[in-house]
C-alpha atoms as a PDB file:
ATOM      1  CA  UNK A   1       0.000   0.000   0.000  1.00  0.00           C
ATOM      2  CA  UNK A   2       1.479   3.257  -0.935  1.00  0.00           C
ATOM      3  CA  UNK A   3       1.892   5.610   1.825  1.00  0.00           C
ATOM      4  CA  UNK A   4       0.388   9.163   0.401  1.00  0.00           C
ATOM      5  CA  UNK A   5       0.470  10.549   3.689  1.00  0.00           C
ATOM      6  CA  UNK A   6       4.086  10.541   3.859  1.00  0.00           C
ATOM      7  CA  UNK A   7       4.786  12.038   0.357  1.00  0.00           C
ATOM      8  CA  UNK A   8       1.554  14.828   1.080  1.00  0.00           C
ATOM      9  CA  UNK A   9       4.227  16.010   4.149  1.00  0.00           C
ATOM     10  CA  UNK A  10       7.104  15.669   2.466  1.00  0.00           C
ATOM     11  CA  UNK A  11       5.510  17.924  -0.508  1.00  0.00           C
ATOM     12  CA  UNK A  12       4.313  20.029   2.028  1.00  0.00           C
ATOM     13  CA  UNK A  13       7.940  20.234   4.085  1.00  0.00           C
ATOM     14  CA  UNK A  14       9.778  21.226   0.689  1.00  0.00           C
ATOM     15  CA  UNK A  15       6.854  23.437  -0.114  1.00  0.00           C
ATOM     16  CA  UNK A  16       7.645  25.910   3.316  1.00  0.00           C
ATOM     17  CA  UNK A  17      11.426  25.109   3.356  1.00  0.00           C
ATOM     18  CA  UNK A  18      11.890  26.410  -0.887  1.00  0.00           C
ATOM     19  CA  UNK A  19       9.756  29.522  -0.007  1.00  0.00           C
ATOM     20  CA  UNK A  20      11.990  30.278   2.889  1.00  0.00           C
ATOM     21  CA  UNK A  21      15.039  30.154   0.878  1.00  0.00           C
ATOM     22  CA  UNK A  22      13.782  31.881  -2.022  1.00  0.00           C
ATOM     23  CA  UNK A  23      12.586  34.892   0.229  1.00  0.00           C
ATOM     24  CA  UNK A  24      16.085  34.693   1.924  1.00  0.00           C
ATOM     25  CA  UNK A  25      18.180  35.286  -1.037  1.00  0.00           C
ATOM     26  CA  UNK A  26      15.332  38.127  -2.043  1.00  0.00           C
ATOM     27  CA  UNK A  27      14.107  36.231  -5.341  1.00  0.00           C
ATOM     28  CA  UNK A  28      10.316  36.139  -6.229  1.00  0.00           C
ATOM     29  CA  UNK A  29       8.873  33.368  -7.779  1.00  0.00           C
ATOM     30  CA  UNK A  30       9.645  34.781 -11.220  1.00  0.00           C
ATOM     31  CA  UNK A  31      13.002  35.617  -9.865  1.00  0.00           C
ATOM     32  CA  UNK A  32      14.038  32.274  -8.983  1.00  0.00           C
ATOM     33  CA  UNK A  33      12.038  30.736 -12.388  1.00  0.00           C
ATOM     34  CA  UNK A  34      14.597  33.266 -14.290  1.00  0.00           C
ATOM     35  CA  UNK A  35      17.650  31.885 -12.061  1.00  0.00           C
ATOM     36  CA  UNK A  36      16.462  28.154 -12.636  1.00  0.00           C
ATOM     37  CA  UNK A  37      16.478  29.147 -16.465  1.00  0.00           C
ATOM     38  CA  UNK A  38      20.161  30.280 -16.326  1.00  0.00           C
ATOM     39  CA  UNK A  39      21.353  26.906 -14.601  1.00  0.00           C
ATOM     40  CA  UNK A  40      19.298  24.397 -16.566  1.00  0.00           C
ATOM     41  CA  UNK A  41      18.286  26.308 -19.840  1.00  0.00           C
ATOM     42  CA  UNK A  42      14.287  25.608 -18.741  1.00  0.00           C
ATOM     43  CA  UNK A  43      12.045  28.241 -17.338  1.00  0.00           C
ATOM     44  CA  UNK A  44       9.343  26.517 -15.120  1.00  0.00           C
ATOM     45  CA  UNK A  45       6.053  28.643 -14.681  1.00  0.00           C
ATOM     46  CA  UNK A  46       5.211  31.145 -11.627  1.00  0.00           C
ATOM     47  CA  UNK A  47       2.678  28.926 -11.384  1.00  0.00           C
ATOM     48  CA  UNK A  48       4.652  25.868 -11.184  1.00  0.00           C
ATOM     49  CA  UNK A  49       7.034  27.433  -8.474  1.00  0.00           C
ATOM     50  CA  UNK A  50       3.582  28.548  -6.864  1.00  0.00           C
ATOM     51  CA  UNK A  51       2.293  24.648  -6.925  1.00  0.00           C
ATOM     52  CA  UNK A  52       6.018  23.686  -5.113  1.00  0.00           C
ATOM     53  CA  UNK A  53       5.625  26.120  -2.194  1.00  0.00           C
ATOM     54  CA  UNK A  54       2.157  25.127  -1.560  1.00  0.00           C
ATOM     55  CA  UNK A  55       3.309  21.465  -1.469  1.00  0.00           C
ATOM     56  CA  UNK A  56       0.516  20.316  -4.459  1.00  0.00           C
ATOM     57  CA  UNK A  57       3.351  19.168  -6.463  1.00  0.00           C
ATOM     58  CA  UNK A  58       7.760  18.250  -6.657  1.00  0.00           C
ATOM     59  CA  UNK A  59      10.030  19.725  -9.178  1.00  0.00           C
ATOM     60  CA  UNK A  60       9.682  17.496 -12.201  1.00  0.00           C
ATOM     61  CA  UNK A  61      13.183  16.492 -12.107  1.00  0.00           C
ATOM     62  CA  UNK A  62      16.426  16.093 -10.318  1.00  0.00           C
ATOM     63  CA  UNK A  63      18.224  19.011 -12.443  1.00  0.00           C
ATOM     64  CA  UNK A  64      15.821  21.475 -10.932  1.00  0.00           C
ATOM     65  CA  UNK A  65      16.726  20.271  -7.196  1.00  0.00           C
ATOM     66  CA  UNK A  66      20.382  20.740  -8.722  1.00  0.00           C
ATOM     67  CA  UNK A  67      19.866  23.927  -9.684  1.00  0.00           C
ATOM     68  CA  UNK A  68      17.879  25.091  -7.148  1.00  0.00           C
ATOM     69  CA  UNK A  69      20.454  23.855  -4.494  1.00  0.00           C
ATOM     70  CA  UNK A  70      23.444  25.982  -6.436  1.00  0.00           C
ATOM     71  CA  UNK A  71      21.322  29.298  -6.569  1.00  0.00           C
ATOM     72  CA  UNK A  72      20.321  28.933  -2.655  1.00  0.00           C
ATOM     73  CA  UNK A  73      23.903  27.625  -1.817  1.00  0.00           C
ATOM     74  CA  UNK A  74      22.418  24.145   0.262  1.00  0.00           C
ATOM     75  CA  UNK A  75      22.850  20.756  -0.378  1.00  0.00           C
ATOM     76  CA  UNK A  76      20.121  19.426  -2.046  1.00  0.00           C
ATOM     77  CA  UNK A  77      19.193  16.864   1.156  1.00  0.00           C
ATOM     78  CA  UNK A  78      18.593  19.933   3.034  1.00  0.00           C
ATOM     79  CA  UNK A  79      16.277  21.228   0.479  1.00  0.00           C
ATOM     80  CA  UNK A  80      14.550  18.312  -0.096  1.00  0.00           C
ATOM     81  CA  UNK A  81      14.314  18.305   4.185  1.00  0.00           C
ATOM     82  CA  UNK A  82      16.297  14.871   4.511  1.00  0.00           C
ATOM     83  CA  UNK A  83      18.325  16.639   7.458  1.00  0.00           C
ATOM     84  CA  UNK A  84      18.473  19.813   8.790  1.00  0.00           C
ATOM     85  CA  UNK A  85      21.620  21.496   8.488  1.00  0.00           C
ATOM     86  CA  UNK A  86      22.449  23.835   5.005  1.00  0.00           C
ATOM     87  CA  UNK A  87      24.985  21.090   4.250  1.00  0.00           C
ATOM     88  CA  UNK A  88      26.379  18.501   6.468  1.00  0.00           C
ATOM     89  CA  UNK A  89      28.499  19.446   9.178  1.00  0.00           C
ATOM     90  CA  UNK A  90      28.724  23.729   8.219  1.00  0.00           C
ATOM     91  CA  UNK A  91      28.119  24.402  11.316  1.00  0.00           C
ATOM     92  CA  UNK A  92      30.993  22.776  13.256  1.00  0.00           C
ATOM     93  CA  UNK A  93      33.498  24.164   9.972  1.00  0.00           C
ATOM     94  CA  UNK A  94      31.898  27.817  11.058  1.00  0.00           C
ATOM     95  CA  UNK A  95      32.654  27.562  14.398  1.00  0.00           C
ATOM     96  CA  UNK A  96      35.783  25.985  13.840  1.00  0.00           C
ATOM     97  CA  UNK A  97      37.067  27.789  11.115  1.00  0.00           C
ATOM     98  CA  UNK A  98      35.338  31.505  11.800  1.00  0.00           C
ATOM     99  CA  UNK A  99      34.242  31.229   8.384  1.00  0.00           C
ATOM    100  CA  UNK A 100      30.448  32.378   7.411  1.00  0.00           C
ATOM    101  CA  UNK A 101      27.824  29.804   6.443  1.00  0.00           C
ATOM    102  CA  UNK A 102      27.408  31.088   3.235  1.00  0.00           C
ATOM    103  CA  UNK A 103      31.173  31.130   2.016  1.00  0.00           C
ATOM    104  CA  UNK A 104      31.429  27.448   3.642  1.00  0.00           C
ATOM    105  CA  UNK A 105      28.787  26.364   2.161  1.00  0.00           C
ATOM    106  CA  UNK A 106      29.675  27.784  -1.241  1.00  0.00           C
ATOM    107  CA  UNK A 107      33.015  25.601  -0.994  1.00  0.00           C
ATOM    108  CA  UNK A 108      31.447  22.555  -0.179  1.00  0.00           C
ATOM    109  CA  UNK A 109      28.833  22.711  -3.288  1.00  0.00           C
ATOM    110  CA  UNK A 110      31.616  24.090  -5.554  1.00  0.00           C
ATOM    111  CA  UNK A 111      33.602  21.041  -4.366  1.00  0.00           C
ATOM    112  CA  UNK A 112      30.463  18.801  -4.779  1.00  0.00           C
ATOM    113  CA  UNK A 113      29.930  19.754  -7.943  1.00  0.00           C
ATOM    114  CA  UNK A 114      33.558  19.562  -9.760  1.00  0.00           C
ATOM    115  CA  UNK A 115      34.265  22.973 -10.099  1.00  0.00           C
ATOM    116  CA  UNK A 116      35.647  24.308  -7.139  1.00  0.00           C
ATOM    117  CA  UNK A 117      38.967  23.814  -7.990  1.00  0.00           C
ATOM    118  CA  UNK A 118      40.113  27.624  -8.632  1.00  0.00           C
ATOM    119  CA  UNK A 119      38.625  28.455  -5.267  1.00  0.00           C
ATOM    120  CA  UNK A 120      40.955  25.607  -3.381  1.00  0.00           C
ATOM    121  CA  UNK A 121      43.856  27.007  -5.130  1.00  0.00           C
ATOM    122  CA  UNK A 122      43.657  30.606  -4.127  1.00  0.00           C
ATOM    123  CA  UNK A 123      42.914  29.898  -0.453  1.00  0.00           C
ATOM    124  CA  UNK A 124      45.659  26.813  -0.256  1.00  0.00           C
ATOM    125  CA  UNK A 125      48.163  29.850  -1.897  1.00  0.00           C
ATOM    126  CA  UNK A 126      47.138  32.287   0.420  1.00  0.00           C
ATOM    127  CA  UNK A 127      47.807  29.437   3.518  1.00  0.00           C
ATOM    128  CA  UNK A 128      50.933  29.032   2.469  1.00  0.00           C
ATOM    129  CA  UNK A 129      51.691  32.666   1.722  1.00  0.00           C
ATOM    130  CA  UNK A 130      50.705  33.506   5.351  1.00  0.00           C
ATOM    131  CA  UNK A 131      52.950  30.298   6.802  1.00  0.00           C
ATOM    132  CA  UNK A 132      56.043  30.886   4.868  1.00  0.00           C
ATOM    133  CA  UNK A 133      58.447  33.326   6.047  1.00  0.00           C
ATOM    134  CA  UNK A 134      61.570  34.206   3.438  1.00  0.00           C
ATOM    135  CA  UNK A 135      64.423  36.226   4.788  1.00  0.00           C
ATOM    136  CA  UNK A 136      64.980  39.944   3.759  1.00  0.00           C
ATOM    137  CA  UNK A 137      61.512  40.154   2.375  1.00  0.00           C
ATOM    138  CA  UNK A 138      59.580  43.167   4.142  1.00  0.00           C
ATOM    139  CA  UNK A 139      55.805  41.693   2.637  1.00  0.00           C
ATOM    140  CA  UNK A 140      53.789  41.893   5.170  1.00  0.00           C
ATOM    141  CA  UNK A 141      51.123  38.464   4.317  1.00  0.00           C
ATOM    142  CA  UNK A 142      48.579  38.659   1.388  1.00  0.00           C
ATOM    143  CA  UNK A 143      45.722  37.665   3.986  1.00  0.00           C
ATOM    144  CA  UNK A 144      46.974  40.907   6.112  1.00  0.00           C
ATOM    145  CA  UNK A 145      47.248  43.192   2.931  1.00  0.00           C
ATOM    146  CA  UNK A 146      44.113  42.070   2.184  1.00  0.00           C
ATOM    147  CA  UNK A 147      42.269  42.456   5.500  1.00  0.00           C
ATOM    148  CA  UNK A 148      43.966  46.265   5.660  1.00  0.00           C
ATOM    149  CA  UNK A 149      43.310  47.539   2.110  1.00  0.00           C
ATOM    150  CA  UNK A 150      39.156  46.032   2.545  1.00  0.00           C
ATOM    151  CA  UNK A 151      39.022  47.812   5.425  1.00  0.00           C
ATOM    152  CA  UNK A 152      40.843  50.803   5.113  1.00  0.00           C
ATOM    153  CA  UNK A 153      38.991  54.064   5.416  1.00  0.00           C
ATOM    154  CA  UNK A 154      40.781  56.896   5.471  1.00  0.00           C
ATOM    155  CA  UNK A 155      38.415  59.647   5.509  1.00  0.00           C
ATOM    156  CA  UNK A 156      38.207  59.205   9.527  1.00  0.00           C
ATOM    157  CA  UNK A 157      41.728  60.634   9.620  1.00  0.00           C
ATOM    158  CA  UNK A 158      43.152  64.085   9.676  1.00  0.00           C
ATOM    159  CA  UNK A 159      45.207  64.811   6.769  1.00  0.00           C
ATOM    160  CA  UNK A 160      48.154  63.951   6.267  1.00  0.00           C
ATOM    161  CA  UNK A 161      51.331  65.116   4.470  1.00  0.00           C
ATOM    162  CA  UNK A 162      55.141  63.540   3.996  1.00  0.00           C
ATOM    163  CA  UNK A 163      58.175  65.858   3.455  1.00  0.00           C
ATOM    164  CA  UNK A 164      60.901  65.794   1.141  1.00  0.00           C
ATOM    165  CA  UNK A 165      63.248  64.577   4.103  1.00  0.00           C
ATOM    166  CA  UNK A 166      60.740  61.627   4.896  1.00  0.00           C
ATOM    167  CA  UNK A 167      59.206  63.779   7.711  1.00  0.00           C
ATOM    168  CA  UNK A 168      55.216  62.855   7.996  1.00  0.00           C
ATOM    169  CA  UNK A 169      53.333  65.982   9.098  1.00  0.00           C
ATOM    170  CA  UNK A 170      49.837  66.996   9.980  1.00  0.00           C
ATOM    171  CA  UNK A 171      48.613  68.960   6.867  1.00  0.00           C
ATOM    172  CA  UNK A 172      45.409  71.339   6.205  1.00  0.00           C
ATOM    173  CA  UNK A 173      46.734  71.305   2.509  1.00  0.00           C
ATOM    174  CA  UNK A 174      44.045  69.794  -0.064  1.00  0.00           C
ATOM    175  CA  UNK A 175      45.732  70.978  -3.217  1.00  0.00           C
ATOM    176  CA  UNK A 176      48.336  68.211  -2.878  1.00  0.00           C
ATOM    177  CA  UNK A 177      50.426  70.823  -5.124  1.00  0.00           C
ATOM    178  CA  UNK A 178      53.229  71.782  -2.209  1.00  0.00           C
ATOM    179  CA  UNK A 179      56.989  71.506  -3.435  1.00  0.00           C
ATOM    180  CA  UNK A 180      58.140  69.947  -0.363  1.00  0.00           C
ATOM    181  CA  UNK A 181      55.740  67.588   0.252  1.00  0.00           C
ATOM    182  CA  UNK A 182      52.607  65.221  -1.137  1.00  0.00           C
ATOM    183  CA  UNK A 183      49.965  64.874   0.408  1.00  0.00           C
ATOM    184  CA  UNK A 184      49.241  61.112   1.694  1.00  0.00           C
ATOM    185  CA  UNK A 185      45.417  60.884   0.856  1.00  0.00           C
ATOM    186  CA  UNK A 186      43.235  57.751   0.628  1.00  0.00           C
ATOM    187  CA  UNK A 187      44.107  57.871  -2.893  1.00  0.00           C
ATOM    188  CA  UNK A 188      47.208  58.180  -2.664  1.00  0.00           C
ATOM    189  CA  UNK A 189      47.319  55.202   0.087  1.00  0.00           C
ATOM    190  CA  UNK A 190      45.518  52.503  -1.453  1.00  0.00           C
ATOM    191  CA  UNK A 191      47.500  53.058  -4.572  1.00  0.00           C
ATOM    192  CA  UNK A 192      50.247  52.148  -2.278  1.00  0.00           C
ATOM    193  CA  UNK A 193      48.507  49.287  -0.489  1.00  0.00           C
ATOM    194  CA  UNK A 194      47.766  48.307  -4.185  1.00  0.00           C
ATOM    195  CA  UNK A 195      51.107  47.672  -5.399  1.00  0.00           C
ATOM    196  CA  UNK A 196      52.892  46.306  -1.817  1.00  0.00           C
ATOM    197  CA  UNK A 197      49.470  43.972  -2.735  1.00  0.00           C
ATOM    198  CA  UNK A 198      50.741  43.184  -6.259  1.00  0.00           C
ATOM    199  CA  UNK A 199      54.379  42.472  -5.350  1.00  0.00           C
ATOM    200  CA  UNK A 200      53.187  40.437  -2.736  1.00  0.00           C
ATOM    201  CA  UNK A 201      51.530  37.976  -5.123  1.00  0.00           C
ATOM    202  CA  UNK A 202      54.774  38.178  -7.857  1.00  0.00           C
ATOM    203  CA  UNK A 203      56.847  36.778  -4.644  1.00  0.00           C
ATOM    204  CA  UNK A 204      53.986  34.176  -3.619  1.00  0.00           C
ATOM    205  CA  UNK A 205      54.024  33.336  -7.461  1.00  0.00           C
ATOM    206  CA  UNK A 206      57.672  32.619  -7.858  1.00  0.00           C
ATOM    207  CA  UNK A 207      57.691  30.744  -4.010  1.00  0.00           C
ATOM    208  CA  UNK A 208      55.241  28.564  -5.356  1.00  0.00           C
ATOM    209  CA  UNK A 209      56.837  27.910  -8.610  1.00  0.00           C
ATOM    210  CA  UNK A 210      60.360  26.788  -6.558  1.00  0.00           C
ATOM    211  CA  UNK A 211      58.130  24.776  -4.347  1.00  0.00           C
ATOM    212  CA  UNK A 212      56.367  22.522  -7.259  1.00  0.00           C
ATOM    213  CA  UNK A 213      59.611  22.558  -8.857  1.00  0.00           C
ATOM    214  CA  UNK A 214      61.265  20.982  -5.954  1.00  0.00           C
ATOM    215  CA  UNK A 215      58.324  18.335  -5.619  1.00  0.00           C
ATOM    216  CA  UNK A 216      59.019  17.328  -9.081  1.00  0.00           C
ATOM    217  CA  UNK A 217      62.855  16.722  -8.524  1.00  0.00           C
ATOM    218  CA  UNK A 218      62.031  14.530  -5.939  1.00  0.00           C
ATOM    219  CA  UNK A 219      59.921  12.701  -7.841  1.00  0.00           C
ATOM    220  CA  UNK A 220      62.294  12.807 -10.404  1.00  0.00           C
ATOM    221  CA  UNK A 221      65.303  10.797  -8.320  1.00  0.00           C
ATOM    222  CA  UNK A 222      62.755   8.383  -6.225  1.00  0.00           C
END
């Protein structure tokens, strides 16, 4: 005997739990039919995402659950209410790693899904950036640059102005058109941010180079 009770809840679980989630990443119904279209190439009806949320019907087939899981950034278990957490075990990675739901989660899927590849390699590059230490270099760590120069504001500060001698100064200048000194505005500052940034990576760049080039001698005499 088939057991319509249990698929009427389950309907009607998926139904509350897909409204949620569209309503949390600010989507409509058309919104999310248009976002559906752009993973899967196949625009259901409003009406259709209407009948889902109101658990009368299931998305017609597993591509849509794929899809659907990518644009809300969940596993598709969750969606479909076989557990409750976003994706297995976020929660203990967030607390363990600081990290928000929504970029762990975003991992996992891009993981889960074969192309988070490109991701892995620019967080295991900045790791090792922020763990290796080289003598005589003054590069303060990528993740440090980084952190400063997204939250840098320097329009809470009182101007200031360096002299010809190296001499920083307090400044009411705005022209910026003294002989003996520039002045050392925001502009001026994140330009500078910007390139300690950009040498930092040409040094990370070559570091990494020596480092797969040493694997591969190994490999070469074993």
């Amino acid at each position: 005997m088939n057991d319509y009770g249990f698929y009427t809840t389950r309907r009607t679980e998926f139904g509350k739990l897909l409204a949620r989630e569209r309503k949390k990443a600010g989507l409509t119904q058309a919104g999310l039919a248009d976002r559906i279209e752009e993973e899967i190439g196949n625009r259901p009806e409003q009406n259709t995402i209407s009948n889902w949320e109101q658990g009368k019907a299931f998305p017609g087939s597993i591509e849509t659950v794929f899809a659907m899981s990518r644009i809300f950034g969940c596993d598709c278990g969750y969606l479909l209410g076989d557990y409750e957490e976003r994706t297995h075990d976020s929660t203990d990675i967030c607390k363990a790693t600081g990290l928000s739901e929504l970029t762990v989660n975003g991992l996992c899927n891009l993981a889960a899904w074969g192309v988070g590849q490109e991701a892995a390699t620019v967080i295991d590059a900045l790791m090792f950036d922020f763990g290796y230490q080289t003598k005589g270099e003054k590069i303060a760590p990528l993740i440090y640059l980084l952190n400063w120069y997204l939250k840098y504001d320097g329009g809470q500060s009182k101007g200031k102005g360096v002299n010809v001698n190296g001499k920083i100064m307090d400044t009411d200048d705005t022209t910026g058109y003294l002989g003996s000194s520039i002045n050392l505005d925001s502009r001026l500052i994140e330009n500078a941010a910007l390139m300690e940034i950009q040498q930092g990576l040409i040094s990370l760049k070559k570091r990494i180079a020596r480092k797969e080039r040493g694997h591969s001698g190994q490999h070469q005499t074993e």
